[in-house]
Protein backbone atom coordinates (compact mmCIF):
# COMPACT_ATOMS: atom_id res chain seq x y z
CA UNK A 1 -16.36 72.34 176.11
CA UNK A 2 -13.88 70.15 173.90
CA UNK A 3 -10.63 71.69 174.79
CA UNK A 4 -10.29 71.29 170.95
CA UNK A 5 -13.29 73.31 169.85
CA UNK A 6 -11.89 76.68 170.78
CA UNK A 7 -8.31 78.68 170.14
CA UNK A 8 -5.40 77.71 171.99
CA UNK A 9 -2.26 79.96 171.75
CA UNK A 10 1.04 77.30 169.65
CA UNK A 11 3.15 78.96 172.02
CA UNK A 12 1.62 76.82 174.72
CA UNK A 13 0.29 73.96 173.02
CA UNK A 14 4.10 73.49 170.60
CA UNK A 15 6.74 75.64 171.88
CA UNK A 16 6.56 75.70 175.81
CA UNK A 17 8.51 73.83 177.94
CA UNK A 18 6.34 72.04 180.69
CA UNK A 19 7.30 74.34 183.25
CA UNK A 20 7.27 77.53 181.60
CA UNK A 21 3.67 77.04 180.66
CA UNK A 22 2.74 76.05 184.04
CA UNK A 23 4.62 79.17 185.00
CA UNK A 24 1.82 81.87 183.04
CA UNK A 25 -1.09 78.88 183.76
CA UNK A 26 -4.32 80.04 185.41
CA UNK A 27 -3.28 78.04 188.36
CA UNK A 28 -0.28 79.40 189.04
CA UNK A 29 -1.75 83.28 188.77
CA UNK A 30 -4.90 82.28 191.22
CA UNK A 31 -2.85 80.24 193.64
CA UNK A 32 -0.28 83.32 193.36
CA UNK A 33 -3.22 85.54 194.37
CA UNK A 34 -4.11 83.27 196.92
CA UNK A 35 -0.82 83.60 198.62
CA UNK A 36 -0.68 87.18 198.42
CA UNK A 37 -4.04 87.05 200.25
CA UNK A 38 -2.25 85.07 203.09
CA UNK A 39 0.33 86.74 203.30
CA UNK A 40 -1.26 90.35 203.95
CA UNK A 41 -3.09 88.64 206.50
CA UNK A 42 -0.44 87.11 207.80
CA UNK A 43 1.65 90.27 208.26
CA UNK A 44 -1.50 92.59 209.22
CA UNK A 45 -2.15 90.00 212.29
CA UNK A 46 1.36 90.38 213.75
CA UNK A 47 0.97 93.81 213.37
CA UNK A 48 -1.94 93.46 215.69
CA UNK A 49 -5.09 93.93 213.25
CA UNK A 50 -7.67 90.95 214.56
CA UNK A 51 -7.27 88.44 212.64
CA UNK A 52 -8.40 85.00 213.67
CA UNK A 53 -5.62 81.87 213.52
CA UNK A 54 -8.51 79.98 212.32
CA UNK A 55 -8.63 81.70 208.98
CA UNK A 56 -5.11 81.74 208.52
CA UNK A 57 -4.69 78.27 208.90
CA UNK A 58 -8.07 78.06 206.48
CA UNK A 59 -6.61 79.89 203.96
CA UNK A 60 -3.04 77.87 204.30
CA UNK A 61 -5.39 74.71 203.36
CA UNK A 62 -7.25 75.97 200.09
CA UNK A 63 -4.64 77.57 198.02
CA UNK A 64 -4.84 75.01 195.11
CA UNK A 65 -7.98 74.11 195.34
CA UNK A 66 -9.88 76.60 192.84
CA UNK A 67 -13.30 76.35 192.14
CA UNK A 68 -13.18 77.50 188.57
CA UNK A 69 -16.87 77.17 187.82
CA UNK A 70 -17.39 79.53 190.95
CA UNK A 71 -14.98 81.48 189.47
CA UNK A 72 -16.27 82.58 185.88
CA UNK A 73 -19.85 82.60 187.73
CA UNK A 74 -19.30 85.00 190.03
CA UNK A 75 -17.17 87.26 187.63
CA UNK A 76 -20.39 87.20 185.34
CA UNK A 77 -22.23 88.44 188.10
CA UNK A 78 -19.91 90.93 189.28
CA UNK A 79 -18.12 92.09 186.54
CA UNK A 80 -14.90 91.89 188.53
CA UNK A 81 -12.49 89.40 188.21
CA UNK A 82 -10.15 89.92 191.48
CA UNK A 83 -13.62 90.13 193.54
CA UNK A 84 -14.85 87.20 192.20
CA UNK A 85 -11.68 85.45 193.09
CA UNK A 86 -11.86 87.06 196.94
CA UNK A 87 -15.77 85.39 196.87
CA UNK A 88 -14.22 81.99 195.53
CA UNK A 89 -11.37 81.54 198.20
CA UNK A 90 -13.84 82.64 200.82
CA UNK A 91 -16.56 80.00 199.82
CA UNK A 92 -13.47 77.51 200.17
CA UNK A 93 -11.93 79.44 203.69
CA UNK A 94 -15.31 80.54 205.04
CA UNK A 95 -13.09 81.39 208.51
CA UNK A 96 -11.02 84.01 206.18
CA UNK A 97 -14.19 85.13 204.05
CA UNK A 98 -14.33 88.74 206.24
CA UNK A 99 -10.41 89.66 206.14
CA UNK A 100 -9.49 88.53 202.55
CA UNK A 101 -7.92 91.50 200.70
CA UNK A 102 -8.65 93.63 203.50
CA UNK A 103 -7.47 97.30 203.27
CA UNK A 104 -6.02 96.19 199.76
CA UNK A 105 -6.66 97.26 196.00
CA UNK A 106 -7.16 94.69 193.33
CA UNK A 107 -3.72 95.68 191.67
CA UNK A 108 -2.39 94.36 195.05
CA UNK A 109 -2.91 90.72 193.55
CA UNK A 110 -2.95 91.41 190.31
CA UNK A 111 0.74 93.67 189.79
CA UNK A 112 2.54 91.60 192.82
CA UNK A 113 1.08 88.57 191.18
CA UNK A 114 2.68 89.63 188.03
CA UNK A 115 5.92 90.64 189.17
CA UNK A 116 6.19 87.39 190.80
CA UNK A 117 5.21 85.27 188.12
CA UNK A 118 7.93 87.20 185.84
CA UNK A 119 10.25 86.54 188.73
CA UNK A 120 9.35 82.55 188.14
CA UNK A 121 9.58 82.42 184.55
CA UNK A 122 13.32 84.47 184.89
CA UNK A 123 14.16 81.64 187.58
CA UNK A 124 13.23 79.19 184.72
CA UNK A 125 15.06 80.78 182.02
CA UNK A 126 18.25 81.66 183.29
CA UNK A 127 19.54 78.04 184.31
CA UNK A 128 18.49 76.95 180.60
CA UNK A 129 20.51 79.36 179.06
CA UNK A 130 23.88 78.76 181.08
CA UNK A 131 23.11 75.25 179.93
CA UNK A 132 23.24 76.30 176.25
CA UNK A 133 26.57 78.24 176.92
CA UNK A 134 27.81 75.41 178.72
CA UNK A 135 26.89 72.88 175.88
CA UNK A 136 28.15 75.39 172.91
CA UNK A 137 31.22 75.85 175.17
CA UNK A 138 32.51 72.16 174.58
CA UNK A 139 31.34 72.55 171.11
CA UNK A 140 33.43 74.99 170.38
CA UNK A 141 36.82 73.14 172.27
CA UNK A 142 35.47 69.97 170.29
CA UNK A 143 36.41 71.76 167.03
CA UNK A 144 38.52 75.08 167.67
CA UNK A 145 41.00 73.34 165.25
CA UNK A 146 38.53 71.99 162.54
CA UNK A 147 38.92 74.62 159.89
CA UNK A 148 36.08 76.00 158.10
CA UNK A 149 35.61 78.59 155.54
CA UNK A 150 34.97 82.19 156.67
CA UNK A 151 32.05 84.30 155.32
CA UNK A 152 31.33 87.81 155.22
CA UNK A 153 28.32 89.04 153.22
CA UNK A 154 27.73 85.42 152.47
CA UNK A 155 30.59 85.25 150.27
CA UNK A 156 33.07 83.07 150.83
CA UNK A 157 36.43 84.70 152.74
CA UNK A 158 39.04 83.62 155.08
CA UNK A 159 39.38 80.35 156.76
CA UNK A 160 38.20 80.26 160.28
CA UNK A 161 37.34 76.89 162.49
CA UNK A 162 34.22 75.71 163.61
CA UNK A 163 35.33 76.25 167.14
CA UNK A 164 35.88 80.14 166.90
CA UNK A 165 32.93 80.77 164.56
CA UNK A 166 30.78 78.64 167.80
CA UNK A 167 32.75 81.42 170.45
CA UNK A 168 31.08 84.14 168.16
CA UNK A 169 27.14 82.62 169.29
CA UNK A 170 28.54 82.53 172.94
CA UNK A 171 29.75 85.97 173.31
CA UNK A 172 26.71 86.91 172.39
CA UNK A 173 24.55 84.64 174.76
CA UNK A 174 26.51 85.50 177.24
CA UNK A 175 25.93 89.25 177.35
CA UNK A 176 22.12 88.06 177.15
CA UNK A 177 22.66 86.24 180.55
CA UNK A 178 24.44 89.22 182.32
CA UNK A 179 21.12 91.24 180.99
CA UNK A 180 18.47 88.97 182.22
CA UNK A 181 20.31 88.21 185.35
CA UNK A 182 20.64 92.20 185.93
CA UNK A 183 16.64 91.98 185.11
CA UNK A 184 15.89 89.48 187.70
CA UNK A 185 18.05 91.17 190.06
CA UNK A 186 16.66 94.44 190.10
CA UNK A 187 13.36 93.12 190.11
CA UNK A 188 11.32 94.42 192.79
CA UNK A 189 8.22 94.14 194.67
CA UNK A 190 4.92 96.67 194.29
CA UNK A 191 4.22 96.24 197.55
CA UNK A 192 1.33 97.03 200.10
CA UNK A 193 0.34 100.83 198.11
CA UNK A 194 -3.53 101.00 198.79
CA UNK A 195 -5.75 102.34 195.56
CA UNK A 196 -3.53 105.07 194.39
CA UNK A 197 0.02 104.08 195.99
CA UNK A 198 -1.00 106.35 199.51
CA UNK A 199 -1.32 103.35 201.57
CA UNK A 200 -4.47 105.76 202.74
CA UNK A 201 -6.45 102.49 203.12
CA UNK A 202 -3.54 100.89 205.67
CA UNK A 203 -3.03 104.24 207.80
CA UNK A 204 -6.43 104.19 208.29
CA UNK A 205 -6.67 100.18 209.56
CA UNK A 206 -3.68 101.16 211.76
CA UNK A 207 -5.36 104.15 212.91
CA UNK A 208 -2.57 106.46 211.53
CA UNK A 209 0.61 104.65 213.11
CA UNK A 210 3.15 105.41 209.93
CA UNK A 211 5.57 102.87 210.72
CA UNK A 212 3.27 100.26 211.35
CA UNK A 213 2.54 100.60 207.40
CA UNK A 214 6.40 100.78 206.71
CA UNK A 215 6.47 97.46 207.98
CA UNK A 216 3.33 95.54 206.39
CA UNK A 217 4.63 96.84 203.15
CA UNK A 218 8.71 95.29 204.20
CA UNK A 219 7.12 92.23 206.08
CA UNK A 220 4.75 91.49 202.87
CA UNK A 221 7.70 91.66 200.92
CA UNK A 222 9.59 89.28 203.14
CA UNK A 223 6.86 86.80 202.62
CA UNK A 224 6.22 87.05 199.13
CA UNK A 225 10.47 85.84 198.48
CA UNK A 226 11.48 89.90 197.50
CA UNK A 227 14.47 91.36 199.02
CA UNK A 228 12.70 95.00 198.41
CA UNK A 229 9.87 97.05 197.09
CA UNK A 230 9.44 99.77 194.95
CA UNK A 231 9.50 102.80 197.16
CA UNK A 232 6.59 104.45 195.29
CA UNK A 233 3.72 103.57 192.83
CA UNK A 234 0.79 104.54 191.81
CA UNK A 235 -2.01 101.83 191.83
CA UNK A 236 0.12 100.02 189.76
CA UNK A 237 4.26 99.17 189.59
CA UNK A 238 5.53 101.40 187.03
CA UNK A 239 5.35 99.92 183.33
CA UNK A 240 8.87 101.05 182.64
CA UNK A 241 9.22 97.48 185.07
CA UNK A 242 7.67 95.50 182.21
CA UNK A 243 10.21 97.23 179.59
CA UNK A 244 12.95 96.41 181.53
CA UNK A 245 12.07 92.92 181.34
CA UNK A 246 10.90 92.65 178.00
CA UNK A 247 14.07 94.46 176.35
CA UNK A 248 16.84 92.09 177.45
CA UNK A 249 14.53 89.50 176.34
CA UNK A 250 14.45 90.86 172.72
CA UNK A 251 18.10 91.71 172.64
CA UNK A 252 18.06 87.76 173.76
CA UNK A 253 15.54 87.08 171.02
CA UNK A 254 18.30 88.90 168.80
CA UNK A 255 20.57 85.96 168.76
CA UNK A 256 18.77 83.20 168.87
CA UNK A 257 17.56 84.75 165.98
CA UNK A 258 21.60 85.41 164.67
CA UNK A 259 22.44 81.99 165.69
CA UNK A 260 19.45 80.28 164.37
CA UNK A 261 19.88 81.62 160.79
CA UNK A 262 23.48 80.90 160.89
CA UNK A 263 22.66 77.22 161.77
CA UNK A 264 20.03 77.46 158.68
CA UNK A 265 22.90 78.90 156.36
CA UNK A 266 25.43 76.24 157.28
CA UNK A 267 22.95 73.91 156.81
CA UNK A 268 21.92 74.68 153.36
CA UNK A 269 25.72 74.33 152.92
CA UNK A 270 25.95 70.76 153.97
CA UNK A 271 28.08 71.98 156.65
CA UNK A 272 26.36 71.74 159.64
CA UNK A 273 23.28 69.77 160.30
CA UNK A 274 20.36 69.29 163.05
CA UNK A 275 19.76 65.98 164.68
CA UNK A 276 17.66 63.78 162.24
CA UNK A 277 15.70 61.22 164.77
CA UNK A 278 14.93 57.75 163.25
CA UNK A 279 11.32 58.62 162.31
CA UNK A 280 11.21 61.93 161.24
CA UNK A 281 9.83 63.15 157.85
CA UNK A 282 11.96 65.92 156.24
CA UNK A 283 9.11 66.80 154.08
CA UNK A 284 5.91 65.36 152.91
CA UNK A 285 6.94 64.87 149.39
CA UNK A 286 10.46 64.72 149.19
CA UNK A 287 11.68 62.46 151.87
CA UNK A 288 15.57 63.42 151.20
CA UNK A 289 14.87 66.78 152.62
CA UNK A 290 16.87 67.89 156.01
CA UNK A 291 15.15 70.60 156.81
CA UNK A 292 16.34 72.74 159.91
CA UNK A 293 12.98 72.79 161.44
CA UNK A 294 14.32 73.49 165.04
CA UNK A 295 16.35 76.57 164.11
CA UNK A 296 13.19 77.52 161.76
CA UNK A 297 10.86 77.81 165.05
CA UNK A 298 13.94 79.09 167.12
CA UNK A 299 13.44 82.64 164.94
CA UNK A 300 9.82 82.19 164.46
CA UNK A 301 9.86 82.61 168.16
CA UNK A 302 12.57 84.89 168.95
CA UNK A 303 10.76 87.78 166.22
CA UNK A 304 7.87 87.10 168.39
CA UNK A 305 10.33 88.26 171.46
CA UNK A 306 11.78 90.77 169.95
CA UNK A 307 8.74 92.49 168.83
CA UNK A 308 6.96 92.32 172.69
CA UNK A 309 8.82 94.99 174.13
CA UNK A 310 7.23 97.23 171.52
CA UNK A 311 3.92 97.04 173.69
CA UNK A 312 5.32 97.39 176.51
CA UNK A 313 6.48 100.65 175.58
CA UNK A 314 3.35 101.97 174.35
CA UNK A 315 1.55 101.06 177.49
CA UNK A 316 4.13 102.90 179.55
CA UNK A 317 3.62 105.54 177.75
CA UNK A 318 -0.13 106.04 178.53
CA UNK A 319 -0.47 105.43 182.12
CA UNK A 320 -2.11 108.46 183.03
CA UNK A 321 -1.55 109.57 186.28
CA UNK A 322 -2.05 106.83 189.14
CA UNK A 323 -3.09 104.58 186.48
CA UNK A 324 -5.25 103.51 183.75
CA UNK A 325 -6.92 99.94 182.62
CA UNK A 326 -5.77 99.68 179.09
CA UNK A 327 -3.30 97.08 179.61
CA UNK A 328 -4.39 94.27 180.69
């Protein structure tokens, strides 16, 4: 079908950064998935389940290569996206076809997957934002004497300078990196849990040897680039996880917002301006026009931020018991 023909999301398609899309692409979830499958098998054979080399080295080979088609046909047969994906990778790693996912629940792809995706997109995030600080940061020596006139309630006040109205944004950013870097710290791993967080499935392929499941769930972990797991779960990680993602990013989403509209104010003001590139049309109709587009989709797309976390605390909130399926 003409890629153009059907809805695509403008966060994607205008607002992404290359990486961050490729970051939440089906690729990278499937090929995430794919690893996960590896490395359960990987850990259950030196825990001595029989496992063949063969199919480990099988399923090393076909992580990328994802027969799509395959994919959405055997879901519409099965009604069941992770098993669909388990058929798929064992079409490609026929070697691997009879231990893929074995003893596991689908939430063991789909929650670790998840959690390491986030992981990914923090990764990406974090370095870009210490790069803003760092950029404002000479901005603000390049004109802490450059006076300016103060505002408060958008009425003209006391004289400040450019350069101490600019340490203002950075404060600001920089209590958003201390909050996402405490987010990607404490991040943690669901883990090998079985269908309702017993590992019941694993005691039994171990034939009841505890410790043997202690260590698939640390040695999974290992593999997977976690420094721990969450000690319990139900057949998913705990939502609260997704809130304490999502909330630094909104209190992020905050000031870009604050910064943004200050940028838009100033603007307005003929003090401050965007970059204007040699081509660019201010507006259709009046060519004059310097309008501050970028800040304009800066807090179009932090209120989408901010406003996130607000599902992620409803579905928190109705995970009954071990789990339910109403959000996803």
């Amino acid at each position: 079908m003409d890629p153009h023909a059907r809805y695509q999301s403008p966060l994607t398609s205008r607002y992404a950064s290359p990486e961050m899309a490729a970051n939440f692409s089906d690729n990278k979830r499937f090929s995430t998935w794919r690893k996960l499958w590896l490395n359960l098998a990987i850990a259950e054979k030196e825990l001595g389940l029989d496992i063949p080399e063969g199919a480990i080295e099988e399923m090393k080979e076909h992580i990328y290569d994802i027969d799509y088609e395959l994919a959405i046909a055997e879901e519409k047969k099965r009604r069941h996206d992770v098993m669909a994906h388990v058929h798929t990778f064992g079409v490609a790693a026929p070697k691997a076809a009879g231990i893929i996912h074995l003893g596991a629940t689908s939430c063991y792809v789909t929650d670790n997957g998840d959690l390491m995706i986030l992981r990914d997109g923090l990764d990406i995030l974090l370095p870009k934002l210490a790069r803003v600080i760092q950029r404002l940061s000479a901005f603000a020596e390049q004109y802490k004497d450059l006076p300016t006139l103060g505002f408060t309630h958008f009425q003209p006040a006391q004289l400040t300078t450019v350069g101490k109205r600019a340490t203002l944004w950075i404060q600001e950013l920089l209590w958003d990196l201390r909050n996402l870097t405490r987010a990607r710290e404490d991040l943690g791993f669901r883990g090998v849990k079985g269908t309702t967080g017993t590992q019941g499935s694993f005691l039994a392929l171990f034939e009841g040897d505890h410790q043997k499941v202690e260590d698939l769930d640390q040695r999974v972990t290992e593999l997977s680039g976690f420094k721990e797991y969450y000690p319990v779960t139900g057949q998913t990680y705990s939502r609260k996880i997704d809130i304490d993602v999502l909330m630094p990013m909104a209190s992020f989403g905050a000031t870009v917002h604050k910064i943004a509209t200050d940028i838009r104010l100033l603007a307005n003001l003929k003090e401050i301006e965007e970059p204007f590139e040699k081509d660019q049309i201010g507006s259709s109709a009046m060519a004059y026009k310097r309008n501050p587009m970028r800040c304009e989709r800066a807090c179009s797309l932090a209120r989408h931020l901010q406003i996130l976390v607000q599902d992620a605390l409803g579905t928190a909130s109705v995970q009954w018991l071990e789990r339910t399926l109403d959000d996803r």
